[in-house]
Every structure is written in C-alpha cells, then in structure tokens.
Protein backbone atom coordinates (compact mmCIF):
# COMPACT_ATOMS: atom_id res chain seq x y z
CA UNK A 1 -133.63 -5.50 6.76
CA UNK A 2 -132.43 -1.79 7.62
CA UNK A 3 -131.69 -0.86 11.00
CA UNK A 4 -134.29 1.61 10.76
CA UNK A 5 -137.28 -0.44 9.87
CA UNK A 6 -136.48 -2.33 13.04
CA UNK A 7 -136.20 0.97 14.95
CA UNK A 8 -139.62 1.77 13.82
CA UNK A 9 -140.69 -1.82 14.66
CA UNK A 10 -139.45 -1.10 18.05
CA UNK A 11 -140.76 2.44 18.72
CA UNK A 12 -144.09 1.31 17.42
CA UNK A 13 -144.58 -1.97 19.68
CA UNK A 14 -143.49 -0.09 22.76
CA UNK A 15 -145.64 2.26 22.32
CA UNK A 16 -148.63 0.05 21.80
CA UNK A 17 -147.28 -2.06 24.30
CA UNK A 18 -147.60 1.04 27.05
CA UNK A 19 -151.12 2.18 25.50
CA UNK A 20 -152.56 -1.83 25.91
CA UNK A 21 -150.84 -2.53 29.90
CA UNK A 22 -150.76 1.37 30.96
CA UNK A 23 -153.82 2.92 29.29
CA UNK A 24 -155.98 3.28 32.64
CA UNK A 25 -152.73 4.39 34.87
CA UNK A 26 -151.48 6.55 32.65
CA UNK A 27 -154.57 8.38 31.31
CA UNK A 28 -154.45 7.82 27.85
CA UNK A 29 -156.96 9.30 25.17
CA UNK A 30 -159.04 7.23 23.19
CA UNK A 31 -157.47 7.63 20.37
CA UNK A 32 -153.77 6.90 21.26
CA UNK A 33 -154.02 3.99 19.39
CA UNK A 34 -155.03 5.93 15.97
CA UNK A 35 -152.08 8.58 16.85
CA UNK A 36 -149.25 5.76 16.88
CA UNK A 37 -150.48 3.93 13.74
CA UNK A 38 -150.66 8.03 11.84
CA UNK A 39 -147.14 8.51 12.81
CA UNK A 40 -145.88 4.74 11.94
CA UNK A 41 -147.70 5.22 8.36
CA UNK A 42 -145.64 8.53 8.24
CA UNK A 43 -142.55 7.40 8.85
CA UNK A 44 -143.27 4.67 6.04
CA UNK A 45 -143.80 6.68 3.44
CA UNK A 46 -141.14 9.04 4.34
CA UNK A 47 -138.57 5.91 4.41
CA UNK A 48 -139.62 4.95 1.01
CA UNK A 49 -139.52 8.75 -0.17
CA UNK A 50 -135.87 8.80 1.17
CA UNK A 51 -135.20 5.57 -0.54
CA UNK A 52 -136.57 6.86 -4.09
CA UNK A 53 -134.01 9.69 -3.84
CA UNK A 54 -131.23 9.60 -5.86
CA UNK A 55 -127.98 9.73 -4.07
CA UNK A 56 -127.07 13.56 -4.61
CA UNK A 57 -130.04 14.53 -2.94
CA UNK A 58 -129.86 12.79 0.40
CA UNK A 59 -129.46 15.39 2.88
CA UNK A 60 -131.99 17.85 1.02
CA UNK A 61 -134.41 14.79 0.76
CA UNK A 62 -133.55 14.40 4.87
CA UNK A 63 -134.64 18.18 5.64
CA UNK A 64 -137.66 17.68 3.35
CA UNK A 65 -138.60 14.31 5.02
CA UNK A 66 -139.10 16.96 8.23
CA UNK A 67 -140.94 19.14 6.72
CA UNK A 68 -143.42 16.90 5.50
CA UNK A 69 -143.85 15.18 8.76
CA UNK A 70 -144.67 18.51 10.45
CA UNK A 71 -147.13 19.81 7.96
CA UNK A 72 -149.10 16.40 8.02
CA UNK A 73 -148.95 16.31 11.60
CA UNK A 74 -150.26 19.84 11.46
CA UNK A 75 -153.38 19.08 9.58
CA UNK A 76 -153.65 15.78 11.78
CA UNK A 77 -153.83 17.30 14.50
CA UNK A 78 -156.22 19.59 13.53
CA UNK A 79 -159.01 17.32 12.64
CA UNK A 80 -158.54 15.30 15.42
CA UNK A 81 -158.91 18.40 17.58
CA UNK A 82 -161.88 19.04 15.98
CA UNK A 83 -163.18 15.48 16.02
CA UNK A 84 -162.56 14.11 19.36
CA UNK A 85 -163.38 15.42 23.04
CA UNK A 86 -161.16 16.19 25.83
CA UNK A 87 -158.55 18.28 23.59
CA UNK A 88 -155.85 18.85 25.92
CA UNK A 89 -155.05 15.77 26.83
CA UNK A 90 -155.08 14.83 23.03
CA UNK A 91 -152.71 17.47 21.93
CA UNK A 92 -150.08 17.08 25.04
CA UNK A 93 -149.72 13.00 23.87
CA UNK A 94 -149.78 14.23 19.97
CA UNK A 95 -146.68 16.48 20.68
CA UNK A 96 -144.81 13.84 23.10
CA UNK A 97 -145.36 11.11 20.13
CA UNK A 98 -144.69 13.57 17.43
CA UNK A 99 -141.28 14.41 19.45
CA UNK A 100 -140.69 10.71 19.74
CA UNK A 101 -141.11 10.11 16.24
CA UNK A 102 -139.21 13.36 15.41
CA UNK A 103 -135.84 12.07 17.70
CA UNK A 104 -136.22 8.95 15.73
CA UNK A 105 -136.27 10.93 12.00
CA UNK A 106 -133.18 13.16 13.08
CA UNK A 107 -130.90 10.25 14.36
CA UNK A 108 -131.52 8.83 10.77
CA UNK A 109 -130.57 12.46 9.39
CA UNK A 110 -127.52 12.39 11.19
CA UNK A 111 -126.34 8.92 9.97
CA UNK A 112 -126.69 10.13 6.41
CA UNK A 113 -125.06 13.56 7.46
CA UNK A 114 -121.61 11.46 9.15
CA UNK A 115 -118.74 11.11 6.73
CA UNK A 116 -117.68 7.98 6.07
C-alpha cells in the first residue's frame, strides 16, 4: 500500500475522529460529516486518475489533479450553500477542509516534482 492511501486514511479518521469527540465544543455544522467523506471520494478518484497516467504526463496530470479538485469543490459548495442553513459557518469549515485536503494534494505534487 502507497504512502498516500495511508495519508488519506489518516487525514480522513482524524478528521472524523474531531467531528464525533469535538462536534458540540467546537461548533461543527451538520453536515461536516458529508464534507469529509466529498473530499475523501475526491481525492480517490484523483489518485486513480494520477495512477492511469502514463509516465510522461505526471506533472501535467499533478496540476490537472488541482484543477479538478477546485472546480468540484466549487460546484459543491454551491449546492450545499444552497441546501443547508447557517451558511457561514458551512463555508469557513468547507475552505479549512478544502485547504487541508489541498496541503495534502501538493505534498504528493512535490514528491513527483523531486529528482531522483
């Protein structure tokens, strides 16, 4: 198993960790839940995208894989704007798990950017 799929593992338990012990203290919305398990699909397909690449094409694929995760995340966000009350507090944890998620995409960039 990649080091990445365990990353993702990781990033994704924590966070649903926090959301099941922390949910009250920390004012999370309602949806929390639905916003981790969007951005853990994403990152699933976009591994396997990056893995049907062929090897030539890695660091395009790499600034494509970012692309894709902000225009989805874009039109996520936008129905659940539209779906769910108390929109503030839904869009400030969207962006701080979308810039989680987004750390966690560029560090795999970078590995396939290093020289070996």
């Amino acid at each position: 198993m990649k080091k990445k799929w365990l990353f993702l593992i990781a990033i994704t338990s924590v966070l649903l960790l926090v959301e099941y012990y922390f949910s009250t203290s920390l004012a999370l919305h309602s949806s929390f839940q639905l916003m981790v398990f969007f951005f853990t699909a994403q990152a699933f397909v976009l591994f396997r995208l990056d893995h049907w690449a062929s090897e030539e094409w890695k660091v395009q694929m790499s600034m494509v894989k970012i692309v894709i995760r902000l225009l989805s995340s874009l039109v996520f966000i936008l129905v659940m704007i539209y779906s769910q009350p108390d929109q503030f507090n839904l869009v400030v944890q969207f962006i701080i798990l979308y810039l989680i998620y987004m750390i966690f995409e560029i560090v795999g960039a970078l590995t396939n950017l290093r020289r070996n």
